[in-house]
Protein backbone atom coordinates (compact mmCIF):
# COMPACT_ATOMS: atom_id res chain seq x y z
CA UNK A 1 0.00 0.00 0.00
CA UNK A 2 1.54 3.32 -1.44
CA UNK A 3 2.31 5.46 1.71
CA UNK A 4 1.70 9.58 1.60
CA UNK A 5 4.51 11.40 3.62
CA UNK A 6 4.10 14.94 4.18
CA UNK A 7 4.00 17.71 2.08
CA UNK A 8 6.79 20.00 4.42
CA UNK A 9 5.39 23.10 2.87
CA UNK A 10 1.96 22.55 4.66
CA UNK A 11 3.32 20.67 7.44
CA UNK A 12 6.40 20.71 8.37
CA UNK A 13 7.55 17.89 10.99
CA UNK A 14 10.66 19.80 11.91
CA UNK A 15 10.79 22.72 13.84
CA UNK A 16 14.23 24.35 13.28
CA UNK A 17 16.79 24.58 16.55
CA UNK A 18 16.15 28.19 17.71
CA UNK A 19 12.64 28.20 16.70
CA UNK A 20 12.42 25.10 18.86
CA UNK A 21 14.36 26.41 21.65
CA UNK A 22 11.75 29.44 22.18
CA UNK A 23 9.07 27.22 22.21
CA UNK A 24 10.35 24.96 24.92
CA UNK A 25 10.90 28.12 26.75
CA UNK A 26 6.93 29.59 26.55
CA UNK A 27 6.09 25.92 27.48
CA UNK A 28 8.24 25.91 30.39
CA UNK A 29 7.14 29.10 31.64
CA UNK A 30 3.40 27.58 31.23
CA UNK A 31 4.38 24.24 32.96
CA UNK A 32 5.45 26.53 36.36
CA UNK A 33 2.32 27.62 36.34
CA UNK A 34 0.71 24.25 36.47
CA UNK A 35 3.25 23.40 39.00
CA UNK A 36 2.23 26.02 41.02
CA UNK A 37 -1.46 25.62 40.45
CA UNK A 38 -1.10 22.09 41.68
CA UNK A 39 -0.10 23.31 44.96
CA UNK A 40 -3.41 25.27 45.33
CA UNK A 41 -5.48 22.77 45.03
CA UNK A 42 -3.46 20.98 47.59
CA UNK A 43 -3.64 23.69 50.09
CA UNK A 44 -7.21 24.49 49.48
CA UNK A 45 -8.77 22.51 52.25
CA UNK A 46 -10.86 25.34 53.59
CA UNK A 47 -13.14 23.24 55.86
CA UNK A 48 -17.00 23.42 55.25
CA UNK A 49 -18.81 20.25 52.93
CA UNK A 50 -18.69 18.59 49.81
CA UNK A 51 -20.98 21.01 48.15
CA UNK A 52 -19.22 23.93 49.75
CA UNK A 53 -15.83 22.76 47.78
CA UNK A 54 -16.52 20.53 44.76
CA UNK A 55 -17.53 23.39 42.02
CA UNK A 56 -14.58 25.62 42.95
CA UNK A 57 -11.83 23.17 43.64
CA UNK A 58 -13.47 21.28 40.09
CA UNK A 59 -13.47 24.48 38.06
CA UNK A 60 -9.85 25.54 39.26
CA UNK A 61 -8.45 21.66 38.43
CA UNK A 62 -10.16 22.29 34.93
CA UNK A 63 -8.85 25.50 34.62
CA UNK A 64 -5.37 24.07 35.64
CA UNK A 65 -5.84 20.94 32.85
CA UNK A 66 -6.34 23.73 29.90
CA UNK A 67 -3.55 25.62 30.88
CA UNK A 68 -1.12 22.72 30.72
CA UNK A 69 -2.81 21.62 27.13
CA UNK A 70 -1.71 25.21 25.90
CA UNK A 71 1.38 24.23 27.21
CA UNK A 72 1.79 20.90 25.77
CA UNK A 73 0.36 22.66 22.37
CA UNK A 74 2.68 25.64 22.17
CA UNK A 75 6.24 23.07 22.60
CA UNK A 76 4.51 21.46 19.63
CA UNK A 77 4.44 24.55 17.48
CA UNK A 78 0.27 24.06 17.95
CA UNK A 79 0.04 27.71 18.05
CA UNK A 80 -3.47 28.27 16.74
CA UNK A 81 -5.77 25.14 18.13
CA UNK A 82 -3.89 26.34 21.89
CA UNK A 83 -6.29 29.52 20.99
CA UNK A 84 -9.46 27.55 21.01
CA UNK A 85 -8.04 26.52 24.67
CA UNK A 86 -7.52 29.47 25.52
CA UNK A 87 -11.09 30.55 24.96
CA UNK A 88 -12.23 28.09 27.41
CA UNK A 89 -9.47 28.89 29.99
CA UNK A 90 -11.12 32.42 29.75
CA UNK A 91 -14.50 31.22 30.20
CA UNK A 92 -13.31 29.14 33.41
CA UNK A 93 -11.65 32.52 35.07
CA UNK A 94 -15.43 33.84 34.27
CA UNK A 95 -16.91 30.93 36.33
CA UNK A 96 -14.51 30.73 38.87
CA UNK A 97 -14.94 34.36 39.70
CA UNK A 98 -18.35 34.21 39.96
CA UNK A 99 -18.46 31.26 42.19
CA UNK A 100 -16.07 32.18 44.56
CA UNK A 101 -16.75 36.34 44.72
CA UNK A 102 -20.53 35.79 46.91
CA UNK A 103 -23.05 33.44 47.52
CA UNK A 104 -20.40 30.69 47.10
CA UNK A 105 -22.52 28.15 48.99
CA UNK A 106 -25.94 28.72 46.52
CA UNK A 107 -24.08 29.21 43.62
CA UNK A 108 -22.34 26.03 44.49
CA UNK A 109 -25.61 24.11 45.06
CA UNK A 110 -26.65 25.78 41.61
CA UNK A 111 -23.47 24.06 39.58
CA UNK A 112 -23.96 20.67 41.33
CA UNK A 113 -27.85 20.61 40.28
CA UNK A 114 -27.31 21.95 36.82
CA UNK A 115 -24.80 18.65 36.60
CA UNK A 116 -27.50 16.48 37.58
CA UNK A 117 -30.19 18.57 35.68
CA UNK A 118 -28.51 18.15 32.63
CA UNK A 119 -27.91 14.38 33.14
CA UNK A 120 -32.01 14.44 33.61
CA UNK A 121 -32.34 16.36 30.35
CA UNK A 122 -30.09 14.29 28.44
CA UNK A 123 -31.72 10.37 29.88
CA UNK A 124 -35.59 11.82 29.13
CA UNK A 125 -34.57 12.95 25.84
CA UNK A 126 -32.72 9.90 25.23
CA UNK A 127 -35.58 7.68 26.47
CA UNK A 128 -38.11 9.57 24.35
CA UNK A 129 -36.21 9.19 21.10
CA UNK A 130 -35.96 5.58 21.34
CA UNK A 131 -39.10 4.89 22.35
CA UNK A 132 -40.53 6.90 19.21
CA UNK A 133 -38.29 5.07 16.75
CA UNK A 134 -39.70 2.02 18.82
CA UNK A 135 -35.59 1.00 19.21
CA UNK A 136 -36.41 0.75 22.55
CA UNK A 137 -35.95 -2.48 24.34
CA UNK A 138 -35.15 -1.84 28.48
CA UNK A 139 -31.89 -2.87 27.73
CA UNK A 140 -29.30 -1.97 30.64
CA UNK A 141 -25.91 0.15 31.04
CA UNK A 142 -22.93 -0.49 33.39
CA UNK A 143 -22.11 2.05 35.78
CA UNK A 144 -19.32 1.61 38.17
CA UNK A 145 -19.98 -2.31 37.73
CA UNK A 146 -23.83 -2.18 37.99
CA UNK A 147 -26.11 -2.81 35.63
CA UNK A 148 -29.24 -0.44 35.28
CA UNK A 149 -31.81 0.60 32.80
CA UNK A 150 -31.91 4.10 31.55
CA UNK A 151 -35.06 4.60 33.72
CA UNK A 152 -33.12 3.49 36.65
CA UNK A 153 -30.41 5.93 36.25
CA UNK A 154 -32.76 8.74 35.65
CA UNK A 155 -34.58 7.88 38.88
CA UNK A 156 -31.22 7.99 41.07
CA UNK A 157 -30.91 11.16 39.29
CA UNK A 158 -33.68 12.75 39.91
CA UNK A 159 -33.71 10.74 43.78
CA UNK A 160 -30.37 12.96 44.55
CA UNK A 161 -32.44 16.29 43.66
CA UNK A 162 -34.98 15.08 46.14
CA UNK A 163 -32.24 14.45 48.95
CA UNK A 164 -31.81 17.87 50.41
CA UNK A 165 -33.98 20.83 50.73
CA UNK A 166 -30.67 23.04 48.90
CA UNK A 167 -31.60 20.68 45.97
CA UNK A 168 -35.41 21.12 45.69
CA UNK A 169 -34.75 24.84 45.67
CA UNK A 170 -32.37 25.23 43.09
CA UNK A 171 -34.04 22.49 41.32
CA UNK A 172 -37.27 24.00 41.60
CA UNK A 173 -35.60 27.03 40.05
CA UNK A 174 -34.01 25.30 36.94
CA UNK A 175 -37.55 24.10 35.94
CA UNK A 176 -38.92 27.67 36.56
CA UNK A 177 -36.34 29.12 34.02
CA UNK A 178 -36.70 26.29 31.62
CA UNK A 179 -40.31 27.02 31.70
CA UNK A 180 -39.85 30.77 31.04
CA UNK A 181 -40.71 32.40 27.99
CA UNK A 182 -37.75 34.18 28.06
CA UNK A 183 -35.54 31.30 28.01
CA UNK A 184 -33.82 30.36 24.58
CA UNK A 185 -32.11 27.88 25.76
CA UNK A 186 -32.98 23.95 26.64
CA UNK A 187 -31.56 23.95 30.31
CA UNK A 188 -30.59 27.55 31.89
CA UNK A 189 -26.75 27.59 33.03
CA UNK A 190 -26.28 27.02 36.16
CA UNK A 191 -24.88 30.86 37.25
CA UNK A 192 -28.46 32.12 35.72
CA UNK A 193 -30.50 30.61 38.46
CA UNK A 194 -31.80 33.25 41.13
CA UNK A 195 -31.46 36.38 38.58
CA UNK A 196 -27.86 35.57 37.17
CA UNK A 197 -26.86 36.03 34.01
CA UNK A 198 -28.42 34.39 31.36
CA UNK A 199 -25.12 34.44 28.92
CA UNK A 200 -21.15 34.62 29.25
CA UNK A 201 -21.47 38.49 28.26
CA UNK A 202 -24.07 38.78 31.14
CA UNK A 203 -21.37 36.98 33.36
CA UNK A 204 -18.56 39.29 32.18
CA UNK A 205 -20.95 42.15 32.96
CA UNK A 206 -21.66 40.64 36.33
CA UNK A 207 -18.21 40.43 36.82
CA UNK A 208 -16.77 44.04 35.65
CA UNK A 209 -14.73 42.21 33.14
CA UNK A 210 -16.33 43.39 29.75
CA UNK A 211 -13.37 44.62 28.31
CA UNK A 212 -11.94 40.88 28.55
CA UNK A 213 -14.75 39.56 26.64
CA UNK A 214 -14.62 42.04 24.18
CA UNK A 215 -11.29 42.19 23.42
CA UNK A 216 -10.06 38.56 23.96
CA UNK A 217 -13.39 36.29 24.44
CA UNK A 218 -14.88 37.82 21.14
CA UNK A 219 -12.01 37.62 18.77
CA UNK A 220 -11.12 33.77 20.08
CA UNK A 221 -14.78 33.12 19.56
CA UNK A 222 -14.51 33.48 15.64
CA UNK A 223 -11.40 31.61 15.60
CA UNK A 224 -13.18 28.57 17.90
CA UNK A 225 -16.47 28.16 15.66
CA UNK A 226 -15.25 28.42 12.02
CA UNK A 227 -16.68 31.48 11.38
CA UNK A 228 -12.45 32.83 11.02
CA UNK A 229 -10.81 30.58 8.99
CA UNK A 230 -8.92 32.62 6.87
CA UNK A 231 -7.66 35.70 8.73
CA UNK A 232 -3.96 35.09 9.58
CA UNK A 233 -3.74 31.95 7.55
CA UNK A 234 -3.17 33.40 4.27
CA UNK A 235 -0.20 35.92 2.53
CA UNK A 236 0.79 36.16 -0.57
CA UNK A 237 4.29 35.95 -2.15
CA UNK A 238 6.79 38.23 -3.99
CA UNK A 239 4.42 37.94 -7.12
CA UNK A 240 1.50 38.72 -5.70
CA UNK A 241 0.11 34.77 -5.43
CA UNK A 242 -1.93 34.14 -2.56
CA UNK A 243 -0.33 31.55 -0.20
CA UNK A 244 -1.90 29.27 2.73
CA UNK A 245 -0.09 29.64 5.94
CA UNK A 246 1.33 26.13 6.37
CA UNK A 247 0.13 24.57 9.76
CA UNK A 248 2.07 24.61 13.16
CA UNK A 249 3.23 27.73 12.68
CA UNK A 250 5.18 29.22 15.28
CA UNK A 251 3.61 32.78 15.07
CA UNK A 252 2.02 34.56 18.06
CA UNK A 253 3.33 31.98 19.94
CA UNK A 254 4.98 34.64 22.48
CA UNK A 255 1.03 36.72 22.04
CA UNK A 256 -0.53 33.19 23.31
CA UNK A 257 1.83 32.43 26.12
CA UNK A 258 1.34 35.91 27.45
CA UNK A 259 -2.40 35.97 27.42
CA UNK A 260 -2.54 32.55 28.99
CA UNK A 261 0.11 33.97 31.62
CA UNK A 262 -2.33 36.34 32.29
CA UNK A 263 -5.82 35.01 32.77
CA UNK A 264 -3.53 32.28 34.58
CA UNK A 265 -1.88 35.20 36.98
CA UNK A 266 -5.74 36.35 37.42
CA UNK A 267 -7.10 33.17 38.41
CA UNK A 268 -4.51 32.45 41.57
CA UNK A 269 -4.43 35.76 42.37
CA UNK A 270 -8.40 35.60 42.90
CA UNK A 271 -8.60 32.28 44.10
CA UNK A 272 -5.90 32.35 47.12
CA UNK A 273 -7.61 35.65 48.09
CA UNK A 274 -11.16 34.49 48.22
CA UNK A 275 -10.49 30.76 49.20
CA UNK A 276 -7.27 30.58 50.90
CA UNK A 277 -5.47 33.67 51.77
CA UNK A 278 -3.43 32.72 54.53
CA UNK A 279 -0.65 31.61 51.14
CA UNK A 280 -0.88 34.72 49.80
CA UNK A 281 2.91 34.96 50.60
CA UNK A 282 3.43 31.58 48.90
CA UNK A 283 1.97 33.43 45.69
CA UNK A 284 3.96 36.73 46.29
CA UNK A 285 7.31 34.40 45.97
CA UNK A 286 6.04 32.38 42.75
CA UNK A 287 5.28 35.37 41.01
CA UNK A 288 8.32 36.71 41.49
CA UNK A 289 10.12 33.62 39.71
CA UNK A 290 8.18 34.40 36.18
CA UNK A 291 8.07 38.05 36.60
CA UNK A 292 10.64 38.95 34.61
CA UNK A 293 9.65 35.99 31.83
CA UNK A 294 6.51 37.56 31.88
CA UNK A 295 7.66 41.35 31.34
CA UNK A 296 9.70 40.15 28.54
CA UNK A 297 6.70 38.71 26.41
């Protein structure tokens, strides 16, 4: 079977040495913020329940997994799809702020039911469309080594709204809001419940961090659903003949690592204050080691 190597002009495999060498660099710089950010979540043991912790500590660690991807992406020369990332690591900062600046404990209740409303959504929906194409047969699904029928799983489901009163409440709100007129959506998000904000520019807004979203959120939106394909990915040459940018190419590679340094620099700085500010000296000291990295970007 004929084999197809690559053309290099669309994709080359080797990055030359000093092109190389900066990239390593960004991605190192990244990688101590992971290293860092793994800390937190060590040292965030704040007291209080599950429900009091889980969304925060959950949204940080998720926060902490992107960052490392644009990492892992950027030593690769992945310049562009580490943008996409970057659009959700920005969207994280958005729901970590929110969670942890008031309310924590009802907005926490609020991202634990919207998990489980979701689930609900998903299982009816599911149910429903096999039952109309009449592929439905009772048949069961293993979950953590027990068997159960999709009715069974929606039932524990909905059985773990039922368990606390914090539950019925929020749940109780979720079905209002999916009910309302107003709603365009098929399940509200779970910072919308008790008049939140019914969109990620309504949670900027909420937040005092429009000019983020506009400038940065906006711009990596087009780039994340197709609808900006072409700026930045095409030139043309000494005759005038347009020319496709060839893939894994190193540009704005310094422009990425910054912006990711500072939504990450954002994010700890928040978090430590909010959740655990007795290491805000621990934070002084690790700033200070990519400080100058930082300035230089």
């Amino acid at each position: 079977m004929k084999k197809f190597g690559p053309i290099k002009e669309v994709i080359p495999r080797e990055i030359p040495t000093e092109i190389a060498s900066l990239l390593n660099h960004l991605s190192d710089i990244i990688d101590s913020c992971v290293d860092f950010g793994s800390n937190i979540i060590v040292w965030d043991n704040t007291g209080g329940d599950w429900i009091d912790n889980t969304p925060p500590i959950m949204l940080f660690r998720h926060f902490l997994e992107l960052i490392d991807s644009i990492s892992i992406l950027i030593g690769q020369s992945s310049i562009e799809p580490a943008k996409h990332i970057l659009r959700s690591a920005l969207e994280s900062y958005f729901s970590i702020l929110f969670i942890i600046k008031d309310n924590s404990r009802q907005k926490s209740t609020a991202f634990i039911v919207s998990s489980i409303f979701e689930d609900i959504y998903s299982l009816e929906k599911m149910i429903k469309i096999k039952k109309n194409a009449g592929d439905y047969d009772n048949r069961r699904v293993r979950v953590n080594e027990t068997d159960f029928t999709l009715e069974e799983i929606l039932e524990g489901r909905k059985r773990i709204l039922e368990s606390s009163e914090e539950f019925k409440l929020v749940y109780k709100e979720f079905e209002r809001l999916k009910k309302s007129k107003n709603n365009k959506i098929t399940y509200p998000k779970w910072y919308s419940v008790f008049d939140g904000p019914k969109s990620i520019w309504g949670l900027a807004t909420e937040l005092r961090q429009e000019d983020l979203y506009e400038h940065l959120y906006t711009n990596l939106s087009s780039n994340t659903h197709s609808s900006d394909v072409i700026s930045g990915k095409m030139s043309t040459d000494l005759n005038d003949k347009a020319e496709i940018i060839q893939l894994r190419s190193w540009q704005n590679a310094n422009t990425v690592t910054k912006l990711t340094l500072s939504i990450t620099i954002l994010v700890f700085r928040e978090y430590i204050d909010k959740r655990i500010p007795k290491y805000n000296t621990e934070y002084k000291e690790w700033f200070a080691t990519i400080r100058d990295d930082f300035s230089r970007l």
